[in-house]
N, C-alpha and C. Protein backbone atom coordinates (compact mmCIF):
# COMPACT_ATOMS: atom_id res chain seq x y z
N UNK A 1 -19.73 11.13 -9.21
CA UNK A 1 -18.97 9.90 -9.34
C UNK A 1 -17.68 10.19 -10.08
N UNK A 2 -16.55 9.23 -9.55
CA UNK A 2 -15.53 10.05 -10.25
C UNK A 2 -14.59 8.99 -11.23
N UNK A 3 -14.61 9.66 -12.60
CA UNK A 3 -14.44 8.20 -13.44
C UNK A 3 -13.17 7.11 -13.28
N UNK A 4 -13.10 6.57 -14.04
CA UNK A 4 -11.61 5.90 -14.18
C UNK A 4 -10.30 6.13 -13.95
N UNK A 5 -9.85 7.10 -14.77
CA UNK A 5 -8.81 7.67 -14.79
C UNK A 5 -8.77 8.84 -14.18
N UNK A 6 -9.59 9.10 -13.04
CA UNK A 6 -9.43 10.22 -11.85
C UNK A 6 -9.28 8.90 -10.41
N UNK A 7 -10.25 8.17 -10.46
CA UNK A 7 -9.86 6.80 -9.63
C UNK A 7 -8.10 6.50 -9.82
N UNK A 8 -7.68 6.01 -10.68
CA UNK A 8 -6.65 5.47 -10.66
C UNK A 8 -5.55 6.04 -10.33
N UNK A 9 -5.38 7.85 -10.59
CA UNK A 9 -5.00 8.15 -10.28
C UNK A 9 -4.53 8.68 -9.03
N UNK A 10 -5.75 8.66 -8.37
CA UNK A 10 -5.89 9.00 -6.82
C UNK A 10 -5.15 7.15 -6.20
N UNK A 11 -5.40 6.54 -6.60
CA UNK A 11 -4.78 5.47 -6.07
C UNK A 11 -3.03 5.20 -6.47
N UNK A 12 -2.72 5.82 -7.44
CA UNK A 12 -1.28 5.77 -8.03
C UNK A 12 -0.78 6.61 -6.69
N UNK A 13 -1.48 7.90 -6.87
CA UNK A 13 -0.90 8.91 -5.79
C UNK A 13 -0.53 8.49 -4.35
N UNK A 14 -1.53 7.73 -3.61
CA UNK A 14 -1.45 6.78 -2.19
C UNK A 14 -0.66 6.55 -2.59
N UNK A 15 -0.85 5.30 -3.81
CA UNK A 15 0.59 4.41 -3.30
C UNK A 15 2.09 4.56 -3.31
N UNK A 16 1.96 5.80 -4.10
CA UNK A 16 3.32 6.45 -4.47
C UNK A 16 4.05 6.93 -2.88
N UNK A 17 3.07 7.26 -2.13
CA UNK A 17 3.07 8.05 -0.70
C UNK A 17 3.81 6.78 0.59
N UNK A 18 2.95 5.65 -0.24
CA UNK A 18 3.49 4.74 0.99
C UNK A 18 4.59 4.19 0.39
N UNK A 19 4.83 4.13 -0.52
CA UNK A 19 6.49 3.57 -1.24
C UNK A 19 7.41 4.76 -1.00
N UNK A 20 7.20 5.96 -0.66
CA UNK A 20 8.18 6.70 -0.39
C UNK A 20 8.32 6.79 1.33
N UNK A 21 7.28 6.27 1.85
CA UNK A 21 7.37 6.59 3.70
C UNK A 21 8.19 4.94 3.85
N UNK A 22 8.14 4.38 2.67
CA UNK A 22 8.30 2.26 3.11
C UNK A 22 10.11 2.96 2.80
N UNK A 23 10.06 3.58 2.21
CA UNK A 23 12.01 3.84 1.82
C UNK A 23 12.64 4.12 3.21
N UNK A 24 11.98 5.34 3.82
CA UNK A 24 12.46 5.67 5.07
C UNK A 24 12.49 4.63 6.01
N UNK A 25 11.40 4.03 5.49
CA UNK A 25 11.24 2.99 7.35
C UNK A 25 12.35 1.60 6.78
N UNK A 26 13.08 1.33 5.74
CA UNK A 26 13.90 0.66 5.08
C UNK A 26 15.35 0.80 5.39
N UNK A 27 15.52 1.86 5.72
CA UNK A 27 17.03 3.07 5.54
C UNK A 27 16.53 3.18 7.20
N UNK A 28 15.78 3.33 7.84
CA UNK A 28 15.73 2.62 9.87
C UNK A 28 16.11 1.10 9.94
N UNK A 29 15.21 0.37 9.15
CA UNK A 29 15.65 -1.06 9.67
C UNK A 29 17.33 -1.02 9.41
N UNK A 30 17.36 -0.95 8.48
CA UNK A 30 19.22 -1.12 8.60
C UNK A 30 19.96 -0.43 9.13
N UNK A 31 19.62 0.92 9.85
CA UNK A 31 20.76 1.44 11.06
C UNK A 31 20.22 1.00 12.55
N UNK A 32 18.96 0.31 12.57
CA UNK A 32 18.57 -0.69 13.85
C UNK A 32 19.01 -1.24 14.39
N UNK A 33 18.85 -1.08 15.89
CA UNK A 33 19.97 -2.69 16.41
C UNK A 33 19.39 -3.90 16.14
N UNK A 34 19.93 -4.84 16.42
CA UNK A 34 19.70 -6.58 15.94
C UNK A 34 17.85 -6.54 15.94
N UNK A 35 17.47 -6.62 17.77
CA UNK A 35 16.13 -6.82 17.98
C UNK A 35 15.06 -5.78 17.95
N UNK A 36 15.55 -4.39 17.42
CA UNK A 36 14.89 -3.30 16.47
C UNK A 36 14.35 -4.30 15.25
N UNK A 37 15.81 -4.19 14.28
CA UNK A 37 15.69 -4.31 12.62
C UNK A 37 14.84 -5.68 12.66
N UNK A 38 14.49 -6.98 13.77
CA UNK A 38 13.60 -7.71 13.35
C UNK A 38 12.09 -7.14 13.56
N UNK A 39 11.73 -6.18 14.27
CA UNK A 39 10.44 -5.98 14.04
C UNK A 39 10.53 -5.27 12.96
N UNK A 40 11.24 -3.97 12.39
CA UNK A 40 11.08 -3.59 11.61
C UNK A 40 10.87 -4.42 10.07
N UNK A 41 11.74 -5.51 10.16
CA UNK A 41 11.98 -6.60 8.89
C UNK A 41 10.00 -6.91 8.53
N UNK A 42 9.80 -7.52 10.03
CA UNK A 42 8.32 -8.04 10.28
C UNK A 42 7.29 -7.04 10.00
N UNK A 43 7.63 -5.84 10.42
CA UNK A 43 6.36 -4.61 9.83
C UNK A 43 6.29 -4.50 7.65
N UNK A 44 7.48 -4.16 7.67
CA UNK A 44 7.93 -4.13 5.96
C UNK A 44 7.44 -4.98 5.46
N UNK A 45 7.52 -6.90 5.82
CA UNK A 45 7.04 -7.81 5.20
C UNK A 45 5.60 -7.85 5.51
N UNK A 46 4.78 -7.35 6.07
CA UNK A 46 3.37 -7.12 5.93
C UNK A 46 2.71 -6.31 5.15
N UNK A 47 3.56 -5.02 5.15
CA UNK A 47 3.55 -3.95 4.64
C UNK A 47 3.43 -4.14 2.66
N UNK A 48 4.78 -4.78 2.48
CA UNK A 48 4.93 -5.26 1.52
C UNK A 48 3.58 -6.07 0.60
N UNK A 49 3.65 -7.31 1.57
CA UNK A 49 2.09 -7.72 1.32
C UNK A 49 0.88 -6.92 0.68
N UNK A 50 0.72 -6.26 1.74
CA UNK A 50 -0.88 -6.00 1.17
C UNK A 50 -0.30 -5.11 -0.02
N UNK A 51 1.01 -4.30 -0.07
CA UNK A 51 1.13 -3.14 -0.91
C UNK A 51 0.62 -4.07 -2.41
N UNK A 52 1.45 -5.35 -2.33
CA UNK A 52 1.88 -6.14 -4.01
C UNK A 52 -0.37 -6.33 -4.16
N UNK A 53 -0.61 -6.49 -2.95
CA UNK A 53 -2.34 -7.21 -3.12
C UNK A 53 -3.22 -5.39 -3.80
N UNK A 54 -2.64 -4.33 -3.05
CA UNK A 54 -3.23 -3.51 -3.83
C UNK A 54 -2.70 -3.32 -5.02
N UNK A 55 -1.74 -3.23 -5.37
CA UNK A 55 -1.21 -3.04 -6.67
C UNK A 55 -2.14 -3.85 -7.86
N UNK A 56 -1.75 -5.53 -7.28
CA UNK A 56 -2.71 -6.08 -8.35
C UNK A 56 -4.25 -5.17 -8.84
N UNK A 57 -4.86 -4.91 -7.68
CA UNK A 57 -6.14 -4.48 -7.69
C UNK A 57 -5.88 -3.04 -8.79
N UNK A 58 -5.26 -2.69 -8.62
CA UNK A 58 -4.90 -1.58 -9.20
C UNK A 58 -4.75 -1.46 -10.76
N UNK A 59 -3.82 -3.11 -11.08
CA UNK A 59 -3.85 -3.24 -12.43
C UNK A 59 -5.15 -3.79 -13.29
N UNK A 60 -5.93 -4.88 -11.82
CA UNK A 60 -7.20 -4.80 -13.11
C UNK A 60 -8.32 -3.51 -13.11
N UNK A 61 -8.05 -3.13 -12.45
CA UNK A 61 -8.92 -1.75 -12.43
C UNK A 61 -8.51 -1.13 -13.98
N UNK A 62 -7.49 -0.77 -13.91
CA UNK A 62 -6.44 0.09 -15.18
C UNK A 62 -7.21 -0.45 -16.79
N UNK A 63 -7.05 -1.92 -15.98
CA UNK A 63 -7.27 -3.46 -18.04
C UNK A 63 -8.94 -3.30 -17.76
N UNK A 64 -9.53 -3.28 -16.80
CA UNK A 64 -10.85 -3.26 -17.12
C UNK A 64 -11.60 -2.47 -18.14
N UNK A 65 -12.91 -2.91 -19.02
CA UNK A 65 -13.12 -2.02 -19.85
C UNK A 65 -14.65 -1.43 -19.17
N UNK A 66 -14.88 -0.68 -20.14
CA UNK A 66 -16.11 0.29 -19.59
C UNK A 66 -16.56 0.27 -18.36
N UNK A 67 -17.54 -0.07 -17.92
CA UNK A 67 -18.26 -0.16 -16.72
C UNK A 67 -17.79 -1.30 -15.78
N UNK A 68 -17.33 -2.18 -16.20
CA UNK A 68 -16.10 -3.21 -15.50
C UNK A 68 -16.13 -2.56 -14.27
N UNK A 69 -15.26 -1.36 -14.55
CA UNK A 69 -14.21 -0.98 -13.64
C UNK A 69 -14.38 -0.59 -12.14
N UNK A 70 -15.90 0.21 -12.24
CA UNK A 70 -16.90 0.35 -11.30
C UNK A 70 -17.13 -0.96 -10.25
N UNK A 71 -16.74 -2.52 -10.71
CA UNK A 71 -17.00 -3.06 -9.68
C UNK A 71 -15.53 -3.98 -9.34
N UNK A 72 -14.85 -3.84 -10.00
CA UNK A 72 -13.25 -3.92 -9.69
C UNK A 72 -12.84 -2.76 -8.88
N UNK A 73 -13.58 -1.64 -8.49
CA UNK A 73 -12.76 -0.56 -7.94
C UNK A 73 -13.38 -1.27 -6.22
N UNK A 74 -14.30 -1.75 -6.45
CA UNK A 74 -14.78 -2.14 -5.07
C UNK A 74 -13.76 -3.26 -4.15
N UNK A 75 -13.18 -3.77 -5.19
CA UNK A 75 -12.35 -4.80 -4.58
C UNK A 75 -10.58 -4.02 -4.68
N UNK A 76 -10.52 -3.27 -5.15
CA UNK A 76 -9.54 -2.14 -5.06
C UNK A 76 -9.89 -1.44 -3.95
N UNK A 77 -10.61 -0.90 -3.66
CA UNK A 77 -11.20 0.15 -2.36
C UNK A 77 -11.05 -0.65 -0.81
N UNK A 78 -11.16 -2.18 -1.19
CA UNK A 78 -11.27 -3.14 0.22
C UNK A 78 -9.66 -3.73 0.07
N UNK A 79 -8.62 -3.31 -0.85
CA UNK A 79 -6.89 -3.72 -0.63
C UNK A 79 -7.06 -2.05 -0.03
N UNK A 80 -7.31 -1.64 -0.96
CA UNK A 80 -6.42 -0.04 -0.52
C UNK A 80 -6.78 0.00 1.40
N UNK A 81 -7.93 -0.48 1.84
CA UNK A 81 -8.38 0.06 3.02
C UNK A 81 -7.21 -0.72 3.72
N UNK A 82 -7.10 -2.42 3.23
CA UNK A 82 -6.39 -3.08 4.19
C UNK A 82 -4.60 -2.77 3.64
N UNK A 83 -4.27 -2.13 3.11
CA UNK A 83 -3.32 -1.41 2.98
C UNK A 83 -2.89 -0.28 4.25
N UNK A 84 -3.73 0.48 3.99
CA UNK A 84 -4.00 1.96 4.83
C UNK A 84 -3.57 1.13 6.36
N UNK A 85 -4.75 0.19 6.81
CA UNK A 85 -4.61 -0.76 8.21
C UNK A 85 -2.94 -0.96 7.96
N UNK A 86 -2.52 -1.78 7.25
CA UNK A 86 -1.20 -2.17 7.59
C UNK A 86 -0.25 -0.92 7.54
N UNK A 87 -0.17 -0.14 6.65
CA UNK A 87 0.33 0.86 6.76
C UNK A 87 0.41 1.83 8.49
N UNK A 88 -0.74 2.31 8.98
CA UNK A 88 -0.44 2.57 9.79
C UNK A 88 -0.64 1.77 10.84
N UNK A 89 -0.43 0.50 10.99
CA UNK A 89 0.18 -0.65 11.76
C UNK A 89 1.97 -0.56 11.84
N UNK A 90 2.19 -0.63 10.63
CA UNK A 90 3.76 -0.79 10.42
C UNK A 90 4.18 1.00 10.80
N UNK A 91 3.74 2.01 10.42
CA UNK A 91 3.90 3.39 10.77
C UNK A 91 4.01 3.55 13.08
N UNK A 92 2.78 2.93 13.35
CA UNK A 92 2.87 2.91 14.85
C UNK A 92 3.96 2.16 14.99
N UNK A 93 4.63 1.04 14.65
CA UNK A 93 5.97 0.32 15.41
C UNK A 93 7.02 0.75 14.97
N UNK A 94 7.24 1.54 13.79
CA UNK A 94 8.40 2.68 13.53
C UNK A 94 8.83 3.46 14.22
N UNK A 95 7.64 4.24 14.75
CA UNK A 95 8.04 5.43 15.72
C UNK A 95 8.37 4.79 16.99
N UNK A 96 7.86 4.01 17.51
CA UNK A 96 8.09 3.12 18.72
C UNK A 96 9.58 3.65 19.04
């Protein structure tokens, strides 16, 4: 089992990964043409979404104390997944 602060960190790391792939696909929408940059706008603002919904999860994981955290990571583990989904949702209409 892997504690707290090996958890959190593995989740800092993801998200660090998709905030640096969300820059690129950011720096496309704006050299896009018109009816490109609106899907792209529409992938980002989903994207965005779940990112701010894992994050939260992320911070009570962090404030939780002792054994807490173990069942806050479960509801962290079910953003991060629907993260990952949107992520490579918004990743397939990039390359498009």
């Amino acid at each position: 089992m892997v504690n707290r602060d090996e958890y959190i960190e593995k989740l800092k790391a993801q998200l660090d990964q998709w905030n640096a792939e969300t820059a690129k696909w950011e720096a496309q929408a704006k050299a896009a043409q018109a009816g490109m940059r609106t899907e792209f706008e529409k992938q980002l603002a989903a994207f965005r979404q779940r990112r701010d919904q894992a994050i939260e999860q992320l911070r009570k994981v962090q404030s939780a104390s002792g054994d807490a955290w173990m069942e806050l990571a479960r509801g962290a583990d079910e953003a991060w997944a629907k993260m990952s989904e949107a992520f490579e949702k918004a990743h397939s209409q990039v390359k498009k």
